[in-house]
Protein backbone atom coordinates (compact mmCIF):
# COMPACT_ATOMS: atom_id res chain seq x y z
CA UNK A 1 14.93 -18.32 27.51
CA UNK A 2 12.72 -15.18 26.20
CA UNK A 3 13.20 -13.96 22.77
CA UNK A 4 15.58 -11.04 22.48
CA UNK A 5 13.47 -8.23 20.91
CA UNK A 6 15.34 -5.01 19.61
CA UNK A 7 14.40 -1.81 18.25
CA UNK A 8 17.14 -1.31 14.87
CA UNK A 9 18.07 2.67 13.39
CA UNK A 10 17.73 1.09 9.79
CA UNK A 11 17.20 -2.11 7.57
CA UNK A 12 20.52 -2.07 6.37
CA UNK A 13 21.07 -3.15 10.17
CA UNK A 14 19.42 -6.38 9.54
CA UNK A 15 20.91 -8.72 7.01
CA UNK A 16 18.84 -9.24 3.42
CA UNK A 17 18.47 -12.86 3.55
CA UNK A 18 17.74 -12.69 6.96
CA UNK A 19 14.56 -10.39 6.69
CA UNK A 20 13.85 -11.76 3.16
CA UNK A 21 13.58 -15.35 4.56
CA UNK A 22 10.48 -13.64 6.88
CA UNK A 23 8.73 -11.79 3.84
CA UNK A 24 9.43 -14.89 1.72
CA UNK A 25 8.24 -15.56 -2.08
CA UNK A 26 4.56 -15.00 -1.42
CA UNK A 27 5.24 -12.01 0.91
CA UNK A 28 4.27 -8.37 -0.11
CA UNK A 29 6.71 -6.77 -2.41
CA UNK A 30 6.34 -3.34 -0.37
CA UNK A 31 8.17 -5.27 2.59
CA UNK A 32 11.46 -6.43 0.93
CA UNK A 33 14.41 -5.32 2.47
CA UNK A 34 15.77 -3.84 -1.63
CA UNK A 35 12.49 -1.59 -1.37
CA UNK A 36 12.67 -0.49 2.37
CA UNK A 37 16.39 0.07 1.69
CA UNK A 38 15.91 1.87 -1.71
CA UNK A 39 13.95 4.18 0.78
CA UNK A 40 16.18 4.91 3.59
CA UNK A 41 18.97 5.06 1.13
CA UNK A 42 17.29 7.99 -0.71
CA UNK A 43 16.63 9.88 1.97
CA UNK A 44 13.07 9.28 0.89
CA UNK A 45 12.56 7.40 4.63
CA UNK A 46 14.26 9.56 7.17
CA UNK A 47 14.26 11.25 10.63
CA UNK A 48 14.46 14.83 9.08
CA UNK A 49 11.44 13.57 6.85
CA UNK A 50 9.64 12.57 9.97
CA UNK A 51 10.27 9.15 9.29
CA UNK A 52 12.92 7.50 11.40
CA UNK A 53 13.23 3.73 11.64
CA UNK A 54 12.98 1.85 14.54
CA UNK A 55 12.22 -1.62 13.26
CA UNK A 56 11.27 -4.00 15.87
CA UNK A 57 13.48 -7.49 15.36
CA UNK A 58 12.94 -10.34 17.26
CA UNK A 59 15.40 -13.38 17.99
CA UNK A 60 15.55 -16.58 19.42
CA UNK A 61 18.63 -17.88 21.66
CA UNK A 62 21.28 -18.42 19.18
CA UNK A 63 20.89 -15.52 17.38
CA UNK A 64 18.23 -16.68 14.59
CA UNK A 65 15.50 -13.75 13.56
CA UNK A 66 12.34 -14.96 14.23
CA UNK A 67 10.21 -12.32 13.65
CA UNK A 68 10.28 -8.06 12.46
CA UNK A 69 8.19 -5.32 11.90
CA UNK A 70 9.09 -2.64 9.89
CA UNK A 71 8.30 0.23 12.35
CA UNK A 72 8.64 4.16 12.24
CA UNK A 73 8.57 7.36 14.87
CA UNK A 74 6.59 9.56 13.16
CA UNK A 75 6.57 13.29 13.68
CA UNK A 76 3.47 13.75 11.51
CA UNK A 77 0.95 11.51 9.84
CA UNK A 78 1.37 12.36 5.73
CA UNK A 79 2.20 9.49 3.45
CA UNK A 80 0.07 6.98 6.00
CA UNK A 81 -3.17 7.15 4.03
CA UNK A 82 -5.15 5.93 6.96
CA UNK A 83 -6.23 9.51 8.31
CA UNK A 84 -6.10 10.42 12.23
CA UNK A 85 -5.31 14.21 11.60
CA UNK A 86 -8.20 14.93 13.67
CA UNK A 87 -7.22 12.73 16.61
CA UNK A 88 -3.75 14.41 16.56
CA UNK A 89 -6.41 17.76 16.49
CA UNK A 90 -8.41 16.14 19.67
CA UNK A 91 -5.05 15.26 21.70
CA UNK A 92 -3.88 18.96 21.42
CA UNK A 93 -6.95 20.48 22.72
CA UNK A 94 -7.04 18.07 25.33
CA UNK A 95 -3.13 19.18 25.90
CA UNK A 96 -2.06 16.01 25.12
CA UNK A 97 1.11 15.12 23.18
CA UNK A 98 0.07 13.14 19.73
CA UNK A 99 3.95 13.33 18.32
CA UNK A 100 6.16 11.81 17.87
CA UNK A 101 3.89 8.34 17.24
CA UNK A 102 5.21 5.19 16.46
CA UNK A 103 3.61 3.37 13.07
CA UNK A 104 4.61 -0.25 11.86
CA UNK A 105 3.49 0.38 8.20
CA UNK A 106 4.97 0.16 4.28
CA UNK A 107 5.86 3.98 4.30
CA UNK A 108 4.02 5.60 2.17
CA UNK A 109 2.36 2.80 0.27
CA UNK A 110 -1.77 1.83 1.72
CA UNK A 111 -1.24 -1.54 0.38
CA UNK A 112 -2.21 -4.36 2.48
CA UNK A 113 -0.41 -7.09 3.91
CA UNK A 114 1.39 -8.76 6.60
CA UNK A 115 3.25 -6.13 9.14
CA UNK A 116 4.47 -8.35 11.55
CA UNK A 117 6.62 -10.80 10.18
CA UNK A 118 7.40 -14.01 11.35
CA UNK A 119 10.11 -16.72 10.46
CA UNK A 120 7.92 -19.82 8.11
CA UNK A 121 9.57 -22.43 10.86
CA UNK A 122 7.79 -21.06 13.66
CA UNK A 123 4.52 -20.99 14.77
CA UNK A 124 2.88 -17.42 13.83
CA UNK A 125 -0.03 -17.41 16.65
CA UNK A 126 2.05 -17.05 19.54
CA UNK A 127 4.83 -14.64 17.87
CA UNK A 128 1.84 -12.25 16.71
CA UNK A 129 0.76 -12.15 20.07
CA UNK A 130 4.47 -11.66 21.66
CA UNK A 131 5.12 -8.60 18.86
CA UNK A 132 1.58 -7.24 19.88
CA UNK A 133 2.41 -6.62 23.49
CA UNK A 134 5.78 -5.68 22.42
CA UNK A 135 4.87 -3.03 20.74
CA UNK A 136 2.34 -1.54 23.72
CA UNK A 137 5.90 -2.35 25.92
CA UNK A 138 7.81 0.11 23.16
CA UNK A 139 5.06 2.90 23.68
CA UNK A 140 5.01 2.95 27.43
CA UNK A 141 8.57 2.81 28.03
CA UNK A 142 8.89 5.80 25.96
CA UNK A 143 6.00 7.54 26.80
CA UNK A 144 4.74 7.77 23.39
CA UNK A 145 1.29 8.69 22.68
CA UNK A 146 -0.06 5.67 20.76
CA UNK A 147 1.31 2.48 17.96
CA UNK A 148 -0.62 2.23 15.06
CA UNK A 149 -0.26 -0.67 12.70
CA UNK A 150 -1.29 0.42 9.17
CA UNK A 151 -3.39 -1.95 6.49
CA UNK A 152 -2.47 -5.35 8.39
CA UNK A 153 -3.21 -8.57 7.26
CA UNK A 154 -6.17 -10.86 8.31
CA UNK A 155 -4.54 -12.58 10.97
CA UNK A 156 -3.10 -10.36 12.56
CA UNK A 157 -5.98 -8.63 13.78
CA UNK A 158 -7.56 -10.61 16.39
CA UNK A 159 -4.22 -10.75 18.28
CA UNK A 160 -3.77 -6.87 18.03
CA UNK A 161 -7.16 -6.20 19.44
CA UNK A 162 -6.27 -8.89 22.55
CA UNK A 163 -3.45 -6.44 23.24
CA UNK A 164 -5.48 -3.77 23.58
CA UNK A 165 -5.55 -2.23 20.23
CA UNK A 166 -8.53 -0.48 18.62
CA UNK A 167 -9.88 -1.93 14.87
CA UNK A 168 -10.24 0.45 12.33
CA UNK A 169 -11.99 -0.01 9.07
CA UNK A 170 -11.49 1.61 5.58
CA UNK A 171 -12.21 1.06 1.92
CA UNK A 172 -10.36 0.16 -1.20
CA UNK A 173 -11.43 -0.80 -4.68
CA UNK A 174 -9.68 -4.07 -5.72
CA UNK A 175 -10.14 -6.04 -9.35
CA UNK A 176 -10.36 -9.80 -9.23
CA UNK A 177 -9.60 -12.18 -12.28
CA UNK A 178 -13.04 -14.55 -12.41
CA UNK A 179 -10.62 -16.63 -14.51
CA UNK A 180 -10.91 -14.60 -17.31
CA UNK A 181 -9.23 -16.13 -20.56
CA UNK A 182 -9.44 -12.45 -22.41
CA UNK A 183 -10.41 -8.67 -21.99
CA UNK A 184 -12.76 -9.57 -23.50
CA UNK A 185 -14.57 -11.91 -21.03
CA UNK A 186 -13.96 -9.06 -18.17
CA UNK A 187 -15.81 -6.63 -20.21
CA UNK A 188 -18.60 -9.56 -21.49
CA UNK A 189 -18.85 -9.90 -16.89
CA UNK A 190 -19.67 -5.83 -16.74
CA UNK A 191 -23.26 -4.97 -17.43
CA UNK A 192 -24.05 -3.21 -20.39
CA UNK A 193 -23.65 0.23 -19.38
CA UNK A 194 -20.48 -0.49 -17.62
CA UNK A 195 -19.32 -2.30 -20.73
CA UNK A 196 -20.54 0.54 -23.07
CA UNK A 197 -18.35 3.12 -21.56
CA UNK A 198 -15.04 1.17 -21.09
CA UNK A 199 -15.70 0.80 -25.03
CA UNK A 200 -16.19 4.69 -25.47
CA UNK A 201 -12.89 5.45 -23.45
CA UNK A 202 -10.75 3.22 -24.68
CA UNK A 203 -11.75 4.35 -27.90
CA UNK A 204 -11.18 7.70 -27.45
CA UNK A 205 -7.74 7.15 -26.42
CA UNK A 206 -7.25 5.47 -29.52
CA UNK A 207 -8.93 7.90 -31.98
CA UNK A 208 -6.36 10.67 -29.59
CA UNK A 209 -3.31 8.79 -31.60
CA UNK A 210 -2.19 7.20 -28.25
CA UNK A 211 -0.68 3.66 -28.31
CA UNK A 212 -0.16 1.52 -24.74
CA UNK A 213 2.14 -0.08 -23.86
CA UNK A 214 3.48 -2.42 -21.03
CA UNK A 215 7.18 -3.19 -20.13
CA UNK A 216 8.10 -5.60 -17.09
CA UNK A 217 11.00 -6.99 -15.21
CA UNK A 218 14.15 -6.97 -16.65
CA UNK A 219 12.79 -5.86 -19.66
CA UNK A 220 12.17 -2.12 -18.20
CA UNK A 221 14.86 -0.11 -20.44
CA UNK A 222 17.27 1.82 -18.30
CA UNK A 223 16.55 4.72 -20.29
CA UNK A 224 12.88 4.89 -18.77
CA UNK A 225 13.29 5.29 -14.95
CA UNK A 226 14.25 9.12 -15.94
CA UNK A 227 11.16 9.86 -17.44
CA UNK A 228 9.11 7.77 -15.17
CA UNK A 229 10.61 9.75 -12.17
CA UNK A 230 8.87 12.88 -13.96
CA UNK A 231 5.77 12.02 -14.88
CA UNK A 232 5.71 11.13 -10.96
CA UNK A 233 6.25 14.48 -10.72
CA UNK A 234 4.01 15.98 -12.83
CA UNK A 235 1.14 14.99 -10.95
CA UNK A 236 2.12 16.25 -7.65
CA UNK A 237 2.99 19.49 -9.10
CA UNK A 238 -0.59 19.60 -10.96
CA UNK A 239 -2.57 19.11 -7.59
CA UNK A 240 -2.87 21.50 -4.55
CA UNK A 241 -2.27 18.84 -1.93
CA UNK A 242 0.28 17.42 -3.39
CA UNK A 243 3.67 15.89 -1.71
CA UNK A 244 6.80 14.56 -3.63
CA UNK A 245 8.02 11.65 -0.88
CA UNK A 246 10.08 10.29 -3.68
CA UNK A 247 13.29 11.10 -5.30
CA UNK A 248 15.24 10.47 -8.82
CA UNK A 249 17.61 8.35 -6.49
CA UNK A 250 15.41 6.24 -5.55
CA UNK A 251 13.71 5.70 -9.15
CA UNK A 252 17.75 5.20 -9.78
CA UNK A 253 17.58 2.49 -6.99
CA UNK A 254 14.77 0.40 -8.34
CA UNK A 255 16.19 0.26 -11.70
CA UNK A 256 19.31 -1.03 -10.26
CA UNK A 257 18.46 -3.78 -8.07
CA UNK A 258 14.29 -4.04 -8.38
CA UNK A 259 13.10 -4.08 -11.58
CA UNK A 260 12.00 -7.92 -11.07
CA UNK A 261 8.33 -6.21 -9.41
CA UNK A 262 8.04 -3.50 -11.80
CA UNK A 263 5.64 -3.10 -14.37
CA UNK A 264 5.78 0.17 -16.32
CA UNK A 265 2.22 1.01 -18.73
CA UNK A 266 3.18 3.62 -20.75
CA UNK A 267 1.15 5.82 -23.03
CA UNK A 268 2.95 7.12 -26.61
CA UNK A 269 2.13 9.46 -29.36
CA UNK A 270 4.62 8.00 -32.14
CA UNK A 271 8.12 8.52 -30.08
CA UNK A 272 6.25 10.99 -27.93
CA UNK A 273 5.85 9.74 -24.24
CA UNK A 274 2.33 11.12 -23.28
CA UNK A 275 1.46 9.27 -19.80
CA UNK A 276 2.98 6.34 -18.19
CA UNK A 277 2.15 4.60 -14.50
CA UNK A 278 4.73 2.76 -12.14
CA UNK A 279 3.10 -0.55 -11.13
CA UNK A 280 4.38 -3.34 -8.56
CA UNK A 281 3.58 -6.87 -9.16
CA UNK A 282 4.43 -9.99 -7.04
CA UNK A 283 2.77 -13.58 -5.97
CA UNK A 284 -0.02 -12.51 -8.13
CA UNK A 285 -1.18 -9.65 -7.52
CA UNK A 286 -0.70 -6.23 -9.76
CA UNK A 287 -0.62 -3.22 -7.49
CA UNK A 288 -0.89 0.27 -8.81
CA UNK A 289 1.25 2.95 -7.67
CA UNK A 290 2.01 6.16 -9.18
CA UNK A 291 0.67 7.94 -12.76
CA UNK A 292 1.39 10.99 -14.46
CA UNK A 293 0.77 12.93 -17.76
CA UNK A 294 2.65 15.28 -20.15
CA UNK A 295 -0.49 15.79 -22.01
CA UNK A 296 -3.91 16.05 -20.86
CA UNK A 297 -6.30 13.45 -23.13
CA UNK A 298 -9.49 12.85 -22.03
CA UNK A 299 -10.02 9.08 -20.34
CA UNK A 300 -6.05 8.45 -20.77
CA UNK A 301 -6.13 8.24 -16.84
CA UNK A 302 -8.74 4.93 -17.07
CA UNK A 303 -6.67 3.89 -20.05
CA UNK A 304 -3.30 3.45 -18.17
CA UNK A 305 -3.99 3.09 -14.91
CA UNK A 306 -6.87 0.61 -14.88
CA UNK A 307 -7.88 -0.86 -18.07
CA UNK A 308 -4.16 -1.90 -19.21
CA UNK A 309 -3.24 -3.12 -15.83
CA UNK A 310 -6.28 -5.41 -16.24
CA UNK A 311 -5.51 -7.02 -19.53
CA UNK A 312 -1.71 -7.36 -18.29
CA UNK A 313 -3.31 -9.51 -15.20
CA UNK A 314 -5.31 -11.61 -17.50
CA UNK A 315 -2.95 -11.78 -20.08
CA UNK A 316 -0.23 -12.98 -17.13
CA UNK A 317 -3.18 -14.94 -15.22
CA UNK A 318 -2.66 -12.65 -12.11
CA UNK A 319 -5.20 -13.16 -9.08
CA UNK A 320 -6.04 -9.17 -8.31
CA UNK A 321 -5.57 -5.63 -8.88
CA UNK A 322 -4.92 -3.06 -6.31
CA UNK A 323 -4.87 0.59 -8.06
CA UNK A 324 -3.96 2.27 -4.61
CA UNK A 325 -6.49 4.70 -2.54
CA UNK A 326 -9.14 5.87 -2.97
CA UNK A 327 -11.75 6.65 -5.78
CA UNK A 328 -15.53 5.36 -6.37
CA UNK A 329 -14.63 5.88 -9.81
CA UNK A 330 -12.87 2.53 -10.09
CA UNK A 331 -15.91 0.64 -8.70
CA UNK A 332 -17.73 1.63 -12.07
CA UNK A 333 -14.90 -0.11 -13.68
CA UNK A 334 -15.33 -3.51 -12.29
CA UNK A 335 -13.25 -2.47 -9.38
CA UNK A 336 -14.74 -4.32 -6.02
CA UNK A 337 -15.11 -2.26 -2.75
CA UNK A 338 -12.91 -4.11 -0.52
CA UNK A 339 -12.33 -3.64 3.52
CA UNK A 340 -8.48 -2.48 4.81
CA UNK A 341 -7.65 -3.06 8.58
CA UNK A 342 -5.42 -1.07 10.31
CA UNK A 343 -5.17 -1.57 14.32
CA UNK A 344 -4.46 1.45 16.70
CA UNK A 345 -3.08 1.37 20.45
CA UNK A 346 -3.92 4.66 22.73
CA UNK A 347 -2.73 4.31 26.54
CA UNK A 348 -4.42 7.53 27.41
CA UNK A 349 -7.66 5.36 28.87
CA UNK A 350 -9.99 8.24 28.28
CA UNK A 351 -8.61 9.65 24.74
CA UNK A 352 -9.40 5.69 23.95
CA UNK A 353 -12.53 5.32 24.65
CA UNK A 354 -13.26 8.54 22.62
CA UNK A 355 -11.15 6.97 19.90
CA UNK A 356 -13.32 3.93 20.36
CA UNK A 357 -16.83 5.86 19.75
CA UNK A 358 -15.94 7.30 16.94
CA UNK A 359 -14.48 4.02 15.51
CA UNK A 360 -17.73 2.15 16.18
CA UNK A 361 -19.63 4.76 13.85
CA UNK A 362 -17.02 4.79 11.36
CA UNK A 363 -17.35 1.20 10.98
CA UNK A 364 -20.43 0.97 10.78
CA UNK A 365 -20.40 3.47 8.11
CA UNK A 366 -17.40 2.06 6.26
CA UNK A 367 -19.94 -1.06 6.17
CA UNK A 368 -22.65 0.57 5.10
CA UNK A 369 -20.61 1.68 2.06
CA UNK A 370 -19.53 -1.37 1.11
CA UNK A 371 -22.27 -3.39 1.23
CA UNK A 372 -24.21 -0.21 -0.70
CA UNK A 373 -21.55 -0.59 -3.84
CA UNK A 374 -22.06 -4.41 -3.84
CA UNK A 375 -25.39 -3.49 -4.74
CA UNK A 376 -24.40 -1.34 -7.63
CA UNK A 377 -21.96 -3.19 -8.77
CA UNK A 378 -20.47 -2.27 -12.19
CA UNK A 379 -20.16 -6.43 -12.70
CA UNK A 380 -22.96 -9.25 -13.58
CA UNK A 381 -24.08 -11.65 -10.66
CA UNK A 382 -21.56 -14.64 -11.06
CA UNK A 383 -23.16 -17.67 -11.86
């Protein structure tokens, strides 16, 4: 008998322990059904938002889920951080409908990992490959314009691009521990220059008064989330392009029911909260999200968002450190430029094959870029 596949108006449709068991303990933290839930329960995640949930279940006779994707009709592309405003420019002049589109993605997070889920008793090959053409099924039947499947994970790749969907290639900066026993030995790894400046910032963020600080887990004070929720604010209200996707409900949210995969830095002037940033952690790696400031100090930024988030991996012996999008600056910092995947499925044969062109180049670029900062990098040769 073929598996039942549905399309669901919400995760609180689907039971915890049943999607849980497909994330599992070395699963992203960005796909557990407290954080997708925190989301929709906010109003954070919604229709009216442009986001409304469709995610994709599938289950075997009996009833048992098998496999999920959190997916997403989309009546715009902001929060996706993998750009295709001009494609959605392209499709109109061609006359061509681009919205709604449907996205299987972490909303509003460009962290990588797995986006099509699939039950640890069952063999992942052949369910990536039945979610794949599911997902070109969804489209057609609904005559959407295209399914695009945001920062995937390895292996899910090469069964995307069987079913027809198009590779594209961007660029993160990503800190690895080379087993460091100290911060110390990660600035001893940095050449000299490198090393020289982390010295001078950090130093000037002293000599500024500032102290740093880290809190984790269930050791986040209750009395934090508040302010947290505001220096989240204070940088979208600082910057031009700026969009608040979050809410103090959902900062209320995580304190009640995620704090295990928080880790709050937070910067202090005696009592005075200066700067803080919201960090996830889980199965080893750290993963910046969002930072703010009350106070404008020079090199506080590099201070709390990348060189305290470092010593807190070596200090807890975690694997790698993803600060988020974006930013060369964090390759000078011992930050390595890494590749992101995300796949994209166009049935319009001819918008495609433009899609396609310009996809080739890009990639081609994207490697050029990478391979261009591995020469340069901010870090020794390892032995």
């Amino acid at each position: 008998m073929r598996p039942e596949i549905a399309l669901l108006r919400g995760i609180a449709d689907i039971d915890r322990a049943e999607w849980d068991a497909l994330v599992g303990e070395q699963g992203s933290p960005f796909l557990e059904w407290d954080w997708l839930e925190a989301l929709e329960r906010s109003g954070c995640v919604a229709a009216k938002h442009g986001w409304a949930p469709h995610h994709l279940t599938v289950r075997e006779e009996g009833g048992r889920l098998i496999a999920a994707a959190p997916m997403y009709l989309k009546g715009h592309s902001q929060g996706e951080f993998v750009f295709d405003h001009t494609w959605a420019e392209a499709a109109e002049r061609a006359g061509m409908r681009y919205y709604p589109k449907l996205l299987v993605a972490v909303p509003l997070t460009p962290a990588t990992g797995r986006r099509i889920l699939t039950h640890p008793g069952q063999a992942r090959g052949p369910l990536l490959e039945l979610v794949a053409h599911a997902l070109r099924d969804v489209c057609a039947a609904n005559d959407i314009s295209s399914v695009h499947v945001n920062f995937c994970a390895d292996d899910e790749i090469a069964p995307l691009r069987a079913a027809g969907f198009l590779d594209r290639r961007g660029v993160q900066y990503h800190w690895r521990n080379r087993a460091y026993r100290s911060f110390d030995d990660y600035l001893a790894a940095m050449r000299s220059k490198r090393r020289t400046q982390v010295r001078r910032e950090l130093r000037a963020v002293a000599e500024a008064g500032l102290t740093i600080a880290v809190h984790e887990g269930d050791a986040i004070p209750d009395q934090l989330f508040q302010p947290m929720f505001r220096i989240y604010l204070s940088t979208i209200e600082k910057l031009y392009w700026g969009r608040q996707y979050l809410n103090a409900r959902f900062f209320d949210e995580l304190r009640r029911r995620w704090k295990r995969n928080l880790c709050f830095v937070v910067a202090r002037d005696g009592d005075e909260l200066v700067a803080g940033a919201v960090n996830v952690q889980k199965a080893g790696v750290l993963y910046g999200r969002y930072w703010g400031c009350f106070r404008e100090v020079r090199y506080l930024h590099f201070a709390v968002c990348y060189y305290a988030g470092i010593e807190h991996c070596i200090a807890r012996g975690l694997e790698r450190f993803e600060p988020g999008a974006g930013g060369e600056y964090k390759h000078w910092r011992g930050f390595e430029a890494t590749a992101t995947h995300s796949l994209h499925y166009l049935p319009h044969p001819g918008f495609a094959r433009a899609v396609a062109d310009y996809l080739d180049r890009e990639r081609a670029h994207i490697d050029a870029i990478i391979a261009g900062l591995h020469e340069r990098s901010a870090l020794k040769e390892e032995p």
